[in-house]
N, C-alpha and C. Protein backbone atom coordinates (compact mmCIF):
# COMPACT_ATOMS: atom_id res chain seq x y z
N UNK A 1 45.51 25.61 17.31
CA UNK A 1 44.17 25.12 17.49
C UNK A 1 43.29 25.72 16.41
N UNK A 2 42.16 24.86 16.00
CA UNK A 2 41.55 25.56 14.79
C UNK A 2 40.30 25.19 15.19
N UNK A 3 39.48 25.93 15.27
CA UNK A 3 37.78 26.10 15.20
C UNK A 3 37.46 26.21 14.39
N UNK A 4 36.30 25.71 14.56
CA UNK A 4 35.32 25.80 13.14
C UNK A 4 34.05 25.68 13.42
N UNK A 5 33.04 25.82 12.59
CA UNK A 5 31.68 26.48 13.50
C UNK A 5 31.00 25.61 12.01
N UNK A 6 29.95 25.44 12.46
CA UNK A 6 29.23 24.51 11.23
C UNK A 6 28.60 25.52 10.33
N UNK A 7 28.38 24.93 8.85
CA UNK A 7 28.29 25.96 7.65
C UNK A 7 26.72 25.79 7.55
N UNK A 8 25.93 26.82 7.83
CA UNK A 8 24.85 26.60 7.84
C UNK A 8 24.02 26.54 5.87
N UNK A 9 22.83 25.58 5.96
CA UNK A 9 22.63 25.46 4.52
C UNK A 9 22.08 26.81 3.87
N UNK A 10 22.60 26.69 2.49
CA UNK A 10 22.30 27.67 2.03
C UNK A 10 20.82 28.52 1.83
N UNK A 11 19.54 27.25 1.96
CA UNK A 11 18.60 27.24 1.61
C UNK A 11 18.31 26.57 2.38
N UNK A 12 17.36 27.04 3.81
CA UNK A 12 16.45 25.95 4.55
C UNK A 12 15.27 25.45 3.86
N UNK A 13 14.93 24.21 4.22
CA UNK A 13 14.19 23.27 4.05
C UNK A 13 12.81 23.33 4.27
N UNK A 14 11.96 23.87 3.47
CA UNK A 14 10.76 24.43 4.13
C UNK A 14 10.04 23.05 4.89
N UNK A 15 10.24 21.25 4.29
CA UNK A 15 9.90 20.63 4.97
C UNK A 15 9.99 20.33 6.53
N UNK A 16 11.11 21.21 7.11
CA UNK A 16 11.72 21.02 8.23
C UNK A 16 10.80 21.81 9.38
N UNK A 17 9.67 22.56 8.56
CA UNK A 17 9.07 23.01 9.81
C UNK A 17 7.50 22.93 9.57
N UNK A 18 7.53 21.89 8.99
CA UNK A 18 5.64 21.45 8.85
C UNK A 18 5.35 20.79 10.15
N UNK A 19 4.04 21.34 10.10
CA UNK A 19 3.57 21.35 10.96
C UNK A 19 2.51 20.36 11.64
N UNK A 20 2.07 19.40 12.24
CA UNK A 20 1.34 18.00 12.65
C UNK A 20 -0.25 18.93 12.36
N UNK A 21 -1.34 19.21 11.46
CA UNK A 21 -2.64 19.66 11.51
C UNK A 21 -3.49 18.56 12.05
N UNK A 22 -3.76 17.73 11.91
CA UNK A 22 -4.37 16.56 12.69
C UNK A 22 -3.75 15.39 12.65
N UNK A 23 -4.10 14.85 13.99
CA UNK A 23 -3.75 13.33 14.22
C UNK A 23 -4.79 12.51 14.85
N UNK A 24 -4.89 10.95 14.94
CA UNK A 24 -5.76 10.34 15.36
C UNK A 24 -4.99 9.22 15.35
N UNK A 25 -5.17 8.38 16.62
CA UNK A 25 -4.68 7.10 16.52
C UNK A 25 -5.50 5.71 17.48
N UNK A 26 -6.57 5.06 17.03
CA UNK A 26 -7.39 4.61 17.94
C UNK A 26 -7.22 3.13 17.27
N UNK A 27 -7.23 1.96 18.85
CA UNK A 27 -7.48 1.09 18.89
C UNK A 27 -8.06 0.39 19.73
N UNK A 28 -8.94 -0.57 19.28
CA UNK A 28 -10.48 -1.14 19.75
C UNK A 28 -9.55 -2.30 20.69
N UNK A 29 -10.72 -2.54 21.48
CA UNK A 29 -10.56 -4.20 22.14
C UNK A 29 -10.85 -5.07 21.41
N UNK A 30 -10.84 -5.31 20.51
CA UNK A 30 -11.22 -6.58 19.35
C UNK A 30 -10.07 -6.40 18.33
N UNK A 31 -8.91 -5.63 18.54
CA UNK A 31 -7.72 -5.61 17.28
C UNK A 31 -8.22 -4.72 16.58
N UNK A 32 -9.01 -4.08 16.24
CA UNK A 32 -9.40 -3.31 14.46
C UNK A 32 -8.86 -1.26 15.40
N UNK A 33 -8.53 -0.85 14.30
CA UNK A 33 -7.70 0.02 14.79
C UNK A 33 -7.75 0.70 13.38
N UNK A 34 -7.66 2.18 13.66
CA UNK A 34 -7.43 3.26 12.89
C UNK A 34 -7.23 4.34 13.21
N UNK A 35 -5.49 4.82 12.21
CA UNK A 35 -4.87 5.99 12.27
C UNK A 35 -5.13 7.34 11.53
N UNK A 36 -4.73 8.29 11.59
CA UNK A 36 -4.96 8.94 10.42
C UNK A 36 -3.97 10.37 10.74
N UNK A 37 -3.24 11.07 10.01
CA UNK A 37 -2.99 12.51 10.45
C UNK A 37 -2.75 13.24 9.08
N UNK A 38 -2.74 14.84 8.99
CA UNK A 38 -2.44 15.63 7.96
C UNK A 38 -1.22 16.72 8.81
N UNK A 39 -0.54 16.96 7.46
CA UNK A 39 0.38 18.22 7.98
C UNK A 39 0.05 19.41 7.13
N UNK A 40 0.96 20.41 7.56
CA UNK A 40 0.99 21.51 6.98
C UNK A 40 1.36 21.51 5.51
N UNK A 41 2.08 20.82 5.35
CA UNK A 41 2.50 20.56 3.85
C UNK A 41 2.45 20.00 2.66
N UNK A 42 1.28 19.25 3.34
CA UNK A 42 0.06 19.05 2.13
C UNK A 42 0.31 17.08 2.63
N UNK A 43 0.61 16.93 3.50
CA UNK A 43 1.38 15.50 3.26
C UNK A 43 -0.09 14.82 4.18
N UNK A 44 -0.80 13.85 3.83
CA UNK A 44 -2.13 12.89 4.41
C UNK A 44 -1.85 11.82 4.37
N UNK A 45 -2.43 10.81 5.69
CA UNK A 45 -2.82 9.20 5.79
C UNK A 45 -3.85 8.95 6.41
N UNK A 46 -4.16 7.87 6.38
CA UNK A 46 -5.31 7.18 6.94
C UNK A 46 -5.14 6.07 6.55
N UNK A 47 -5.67 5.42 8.09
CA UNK A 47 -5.35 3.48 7.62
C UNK A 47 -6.17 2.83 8.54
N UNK A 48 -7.15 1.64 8.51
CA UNK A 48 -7.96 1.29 9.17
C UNK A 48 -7.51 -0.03 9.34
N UNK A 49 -7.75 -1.02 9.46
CA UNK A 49 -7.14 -2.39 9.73
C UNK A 49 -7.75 -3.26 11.04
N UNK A 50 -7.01 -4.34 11.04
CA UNK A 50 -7.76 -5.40 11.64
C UNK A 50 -6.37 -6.08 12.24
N UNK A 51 -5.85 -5.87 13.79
CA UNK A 51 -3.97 -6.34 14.03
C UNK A 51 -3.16 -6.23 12.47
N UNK A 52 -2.39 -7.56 12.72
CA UNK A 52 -1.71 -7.37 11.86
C UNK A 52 -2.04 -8.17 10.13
N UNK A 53 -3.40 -8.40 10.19
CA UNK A 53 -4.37 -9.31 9.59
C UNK A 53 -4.63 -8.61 8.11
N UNK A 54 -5.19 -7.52 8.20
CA UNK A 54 -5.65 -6.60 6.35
C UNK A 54 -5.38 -5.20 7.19
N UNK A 55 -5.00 -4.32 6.21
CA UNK A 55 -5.59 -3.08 6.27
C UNK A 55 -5.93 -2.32 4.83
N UNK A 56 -6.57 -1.39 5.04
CA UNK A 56 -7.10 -0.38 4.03
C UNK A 56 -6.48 0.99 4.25
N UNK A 57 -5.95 1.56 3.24
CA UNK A 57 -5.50 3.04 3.90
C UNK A 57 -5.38 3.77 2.48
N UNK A 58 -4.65 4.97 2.58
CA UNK A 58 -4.46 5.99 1.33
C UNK A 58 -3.32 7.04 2.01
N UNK A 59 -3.26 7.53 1.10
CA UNK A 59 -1.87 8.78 1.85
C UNK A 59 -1.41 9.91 0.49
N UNK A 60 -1.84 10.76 0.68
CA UNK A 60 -1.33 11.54 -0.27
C UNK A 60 0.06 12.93 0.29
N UNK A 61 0.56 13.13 -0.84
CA UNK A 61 1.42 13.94 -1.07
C UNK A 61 1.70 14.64 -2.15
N UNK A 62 2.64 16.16 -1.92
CA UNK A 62 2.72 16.72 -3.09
C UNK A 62 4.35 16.63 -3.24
N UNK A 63 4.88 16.29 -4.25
CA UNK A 63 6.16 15.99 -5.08
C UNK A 63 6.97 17.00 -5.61
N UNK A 64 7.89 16.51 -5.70
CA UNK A 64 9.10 17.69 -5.98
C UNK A 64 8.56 18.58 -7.44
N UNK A 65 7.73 18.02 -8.12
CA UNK A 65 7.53 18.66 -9.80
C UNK A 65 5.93 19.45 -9.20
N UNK A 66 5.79 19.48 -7.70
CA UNK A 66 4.11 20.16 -7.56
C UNK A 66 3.04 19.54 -7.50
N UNK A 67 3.29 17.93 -8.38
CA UNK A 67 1.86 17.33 -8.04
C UNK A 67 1.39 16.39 -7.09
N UNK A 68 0.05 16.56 -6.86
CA UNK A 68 -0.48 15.98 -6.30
C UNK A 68 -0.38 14.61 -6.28
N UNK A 69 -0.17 13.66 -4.96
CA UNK A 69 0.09 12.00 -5.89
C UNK A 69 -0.71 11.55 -4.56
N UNK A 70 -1.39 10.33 -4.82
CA UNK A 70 -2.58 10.00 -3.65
C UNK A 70 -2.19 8.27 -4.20
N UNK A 71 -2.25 7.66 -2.94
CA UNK A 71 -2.01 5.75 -3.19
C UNK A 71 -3.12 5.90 -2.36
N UNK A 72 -3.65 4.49 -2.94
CA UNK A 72 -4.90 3.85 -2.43
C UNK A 72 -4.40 2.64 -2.23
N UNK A 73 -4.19 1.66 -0.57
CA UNK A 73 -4.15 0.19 -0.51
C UNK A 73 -4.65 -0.43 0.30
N UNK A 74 -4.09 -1.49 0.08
CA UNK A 74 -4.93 -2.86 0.81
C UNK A 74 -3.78 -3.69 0.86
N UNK A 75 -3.68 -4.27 2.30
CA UNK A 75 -2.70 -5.33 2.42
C UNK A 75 -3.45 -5.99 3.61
N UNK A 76 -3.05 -7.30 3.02
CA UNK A 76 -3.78 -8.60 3.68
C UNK A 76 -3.05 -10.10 3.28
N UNK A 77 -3.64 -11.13 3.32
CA UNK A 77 -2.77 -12.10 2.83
C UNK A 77 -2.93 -12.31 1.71
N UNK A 78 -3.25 -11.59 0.36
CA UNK A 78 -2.43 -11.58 -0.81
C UNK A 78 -1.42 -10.47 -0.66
N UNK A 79 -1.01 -9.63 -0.20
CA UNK A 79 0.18 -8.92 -0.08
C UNK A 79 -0.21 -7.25 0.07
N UNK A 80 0.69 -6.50 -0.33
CA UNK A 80 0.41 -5.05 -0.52
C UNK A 80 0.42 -4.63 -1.93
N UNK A 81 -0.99 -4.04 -1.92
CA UNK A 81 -1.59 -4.05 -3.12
C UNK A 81 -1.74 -2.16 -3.15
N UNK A 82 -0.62 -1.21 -3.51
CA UNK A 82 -1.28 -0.72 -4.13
C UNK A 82 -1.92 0.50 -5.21
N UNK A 83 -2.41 1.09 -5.09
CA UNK A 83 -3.02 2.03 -6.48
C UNK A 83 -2.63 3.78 -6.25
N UNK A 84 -2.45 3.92 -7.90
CA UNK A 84 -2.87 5.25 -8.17
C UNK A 84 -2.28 5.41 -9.22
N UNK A 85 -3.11 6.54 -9.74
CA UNK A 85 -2.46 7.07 -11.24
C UNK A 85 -1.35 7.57 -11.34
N UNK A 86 -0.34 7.47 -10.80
CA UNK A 86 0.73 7.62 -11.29
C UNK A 86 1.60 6.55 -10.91
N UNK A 87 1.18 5.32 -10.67
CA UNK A 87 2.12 4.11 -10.25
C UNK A 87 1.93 3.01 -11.80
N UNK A 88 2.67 2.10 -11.97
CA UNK A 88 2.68 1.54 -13.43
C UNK A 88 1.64 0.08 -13.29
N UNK A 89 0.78 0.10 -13.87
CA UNK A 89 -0.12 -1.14 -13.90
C UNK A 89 0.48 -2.37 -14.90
N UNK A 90 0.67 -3.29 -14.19
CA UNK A 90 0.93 -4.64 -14.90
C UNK A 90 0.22 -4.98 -16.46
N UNK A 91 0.57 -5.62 -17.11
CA UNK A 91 -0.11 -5.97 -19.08
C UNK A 91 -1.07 -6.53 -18.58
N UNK A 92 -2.10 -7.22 -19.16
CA UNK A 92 -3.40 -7.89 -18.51
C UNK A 92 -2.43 -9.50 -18.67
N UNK A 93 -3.29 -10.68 -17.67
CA UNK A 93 -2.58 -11.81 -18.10
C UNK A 93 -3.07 -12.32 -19.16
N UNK A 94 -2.42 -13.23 -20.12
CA UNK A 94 -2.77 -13.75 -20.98
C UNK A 94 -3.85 -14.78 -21.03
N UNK A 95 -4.57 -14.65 -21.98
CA UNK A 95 -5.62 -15.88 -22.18
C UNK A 95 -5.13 -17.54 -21.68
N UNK A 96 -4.18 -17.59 -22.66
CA UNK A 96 -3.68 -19.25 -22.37
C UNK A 96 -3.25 -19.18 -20.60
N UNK A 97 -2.86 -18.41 -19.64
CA UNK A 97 -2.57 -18.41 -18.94
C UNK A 97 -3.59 -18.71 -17.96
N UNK A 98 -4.91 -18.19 -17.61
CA UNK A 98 -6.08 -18.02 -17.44
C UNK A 98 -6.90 -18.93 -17.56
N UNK A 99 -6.75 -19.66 -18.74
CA UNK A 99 -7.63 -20.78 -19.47
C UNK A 99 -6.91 -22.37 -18.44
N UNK A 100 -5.28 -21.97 -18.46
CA UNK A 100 -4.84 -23.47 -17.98
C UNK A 100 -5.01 -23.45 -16.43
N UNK A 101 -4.82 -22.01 -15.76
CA UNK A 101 -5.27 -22.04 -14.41
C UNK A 101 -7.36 -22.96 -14.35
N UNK A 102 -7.76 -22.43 -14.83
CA UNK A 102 -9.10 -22.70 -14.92
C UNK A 102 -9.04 -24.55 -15.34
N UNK A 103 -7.97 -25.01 -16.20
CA UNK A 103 -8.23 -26.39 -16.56
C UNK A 103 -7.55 -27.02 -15.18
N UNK A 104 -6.52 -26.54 -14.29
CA UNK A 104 -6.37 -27.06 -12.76
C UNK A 104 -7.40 -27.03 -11.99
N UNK A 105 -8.05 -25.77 -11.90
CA UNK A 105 -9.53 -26.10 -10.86
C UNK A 105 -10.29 -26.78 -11.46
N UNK A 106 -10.00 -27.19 -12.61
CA UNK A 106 -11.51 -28.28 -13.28
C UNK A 106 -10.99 -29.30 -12.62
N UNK A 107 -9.93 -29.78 -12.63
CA UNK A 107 -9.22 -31.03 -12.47
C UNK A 107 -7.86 -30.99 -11.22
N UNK A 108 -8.27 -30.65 -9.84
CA UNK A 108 -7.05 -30.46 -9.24
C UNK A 108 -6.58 -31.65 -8.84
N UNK A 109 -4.91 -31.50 -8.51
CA UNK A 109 -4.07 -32.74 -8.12
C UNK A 109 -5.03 -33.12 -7.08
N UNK A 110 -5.10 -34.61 -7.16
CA UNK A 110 -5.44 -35.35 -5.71
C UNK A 110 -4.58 -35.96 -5.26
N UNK A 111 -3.11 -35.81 -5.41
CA UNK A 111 -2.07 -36.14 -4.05
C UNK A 111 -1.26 -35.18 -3.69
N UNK A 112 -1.63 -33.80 -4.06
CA UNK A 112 -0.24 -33.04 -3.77
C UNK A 112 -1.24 -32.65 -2.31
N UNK A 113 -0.40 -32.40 -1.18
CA UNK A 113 -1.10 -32.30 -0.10
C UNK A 113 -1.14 -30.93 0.41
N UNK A 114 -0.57 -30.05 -0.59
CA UNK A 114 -0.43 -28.31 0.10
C UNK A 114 -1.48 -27.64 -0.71
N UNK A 115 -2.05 -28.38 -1.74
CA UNK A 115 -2.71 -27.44 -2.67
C UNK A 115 -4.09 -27.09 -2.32
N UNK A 116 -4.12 -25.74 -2.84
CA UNK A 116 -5.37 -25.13 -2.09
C UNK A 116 -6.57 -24.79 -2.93
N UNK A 117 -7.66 -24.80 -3.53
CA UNK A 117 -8.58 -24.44 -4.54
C UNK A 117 -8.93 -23.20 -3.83
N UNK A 118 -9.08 -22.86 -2.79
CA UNK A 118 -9.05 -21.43 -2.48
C UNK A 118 -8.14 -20.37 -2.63
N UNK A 119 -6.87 -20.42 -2.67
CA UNK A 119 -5.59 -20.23 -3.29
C UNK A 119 -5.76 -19.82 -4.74
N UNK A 120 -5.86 -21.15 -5.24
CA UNK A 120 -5.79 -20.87 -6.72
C UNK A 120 -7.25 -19.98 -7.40
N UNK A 121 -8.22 -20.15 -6.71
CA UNK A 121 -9.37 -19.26 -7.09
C UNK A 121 -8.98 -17.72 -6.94
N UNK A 122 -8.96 -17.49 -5.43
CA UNK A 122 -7.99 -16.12 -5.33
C UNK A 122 -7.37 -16.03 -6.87
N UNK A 123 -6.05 -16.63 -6.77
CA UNK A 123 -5.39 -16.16 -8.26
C UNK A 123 -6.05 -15.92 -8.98
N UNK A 124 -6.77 -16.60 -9.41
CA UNK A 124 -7.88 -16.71 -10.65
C UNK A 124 -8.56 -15.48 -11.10
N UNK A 125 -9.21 -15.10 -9.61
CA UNK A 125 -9.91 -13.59 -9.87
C UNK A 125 -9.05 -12.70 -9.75
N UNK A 126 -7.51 -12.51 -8.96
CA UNK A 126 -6.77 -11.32 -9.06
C UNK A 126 -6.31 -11.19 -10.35
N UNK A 127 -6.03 -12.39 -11.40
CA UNK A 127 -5.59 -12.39 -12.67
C UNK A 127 -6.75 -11.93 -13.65
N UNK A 128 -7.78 -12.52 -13.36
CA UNK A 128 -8.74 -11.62 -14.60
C UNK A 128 -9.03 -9.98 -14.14
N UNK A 129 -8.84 -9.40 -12.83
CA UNK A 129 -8.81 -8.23 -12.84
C UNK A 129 -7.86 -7.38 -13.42
């Protein structure tokens, strides 16, 4: 018969014992709702929202190299959108690209039956940003 006893790690995990410093989790009778908590280990969120419709939130953390890294988003029905300086920002869109969207809303199809000028406006302004 052979026993064996588990090999404990060489190096515990200092993440393994952070600690919950605040929490909050509230939701309204009208759907709109907001979370938020921090730990001991530098790790933050917060998120406000509306069901499952938009929300707004942020969340920071500190990374294996020490730094600080913080996202800022927004998700809604253009998608999840989101930010911070250390995430990679898209090239700007091109002019001709921009210009021919703009020559469709001058002139949109009048038989395609899905098309939306609210749609394509959206685009319009997420592309010149």
């Amino acid at each position: 018969m052979c026993l064996a006893s588990p090999i404990a790690p060489l190096h515990q995990n200092p993440e393994a014992s952070a600690q919950i410093l605040a929490y909050e989790n509230v939701l309204h009778d009208d759907g709109h709702y907001n979370w938020g908590y921090q730990t001991s280990n530098g790790i933050a969120a917060h998120e406000e929202g509306l069901g499952a419709h938009q929300a707004n939130g942020v969340f920071s953390y500190t990374g294996p190299d020490g730094v600080q890294y913080r996202v800022q988003y927004v998700a809604d029905e253009n998608g999840f959108r989101p930010e911070g300086a250390h995430l990679p920002t898209p090239p700007p869109t091109p002019d001709h690209v921009i210009k021919s969207l703009e020559q469709i809303r001058a002139n949109p199809p009048k038989y395609q039956k899905d098309f939306s000028l609210e749609a394509l406006d959206a685009t319009i302004r997420r592309l010149k940003n």
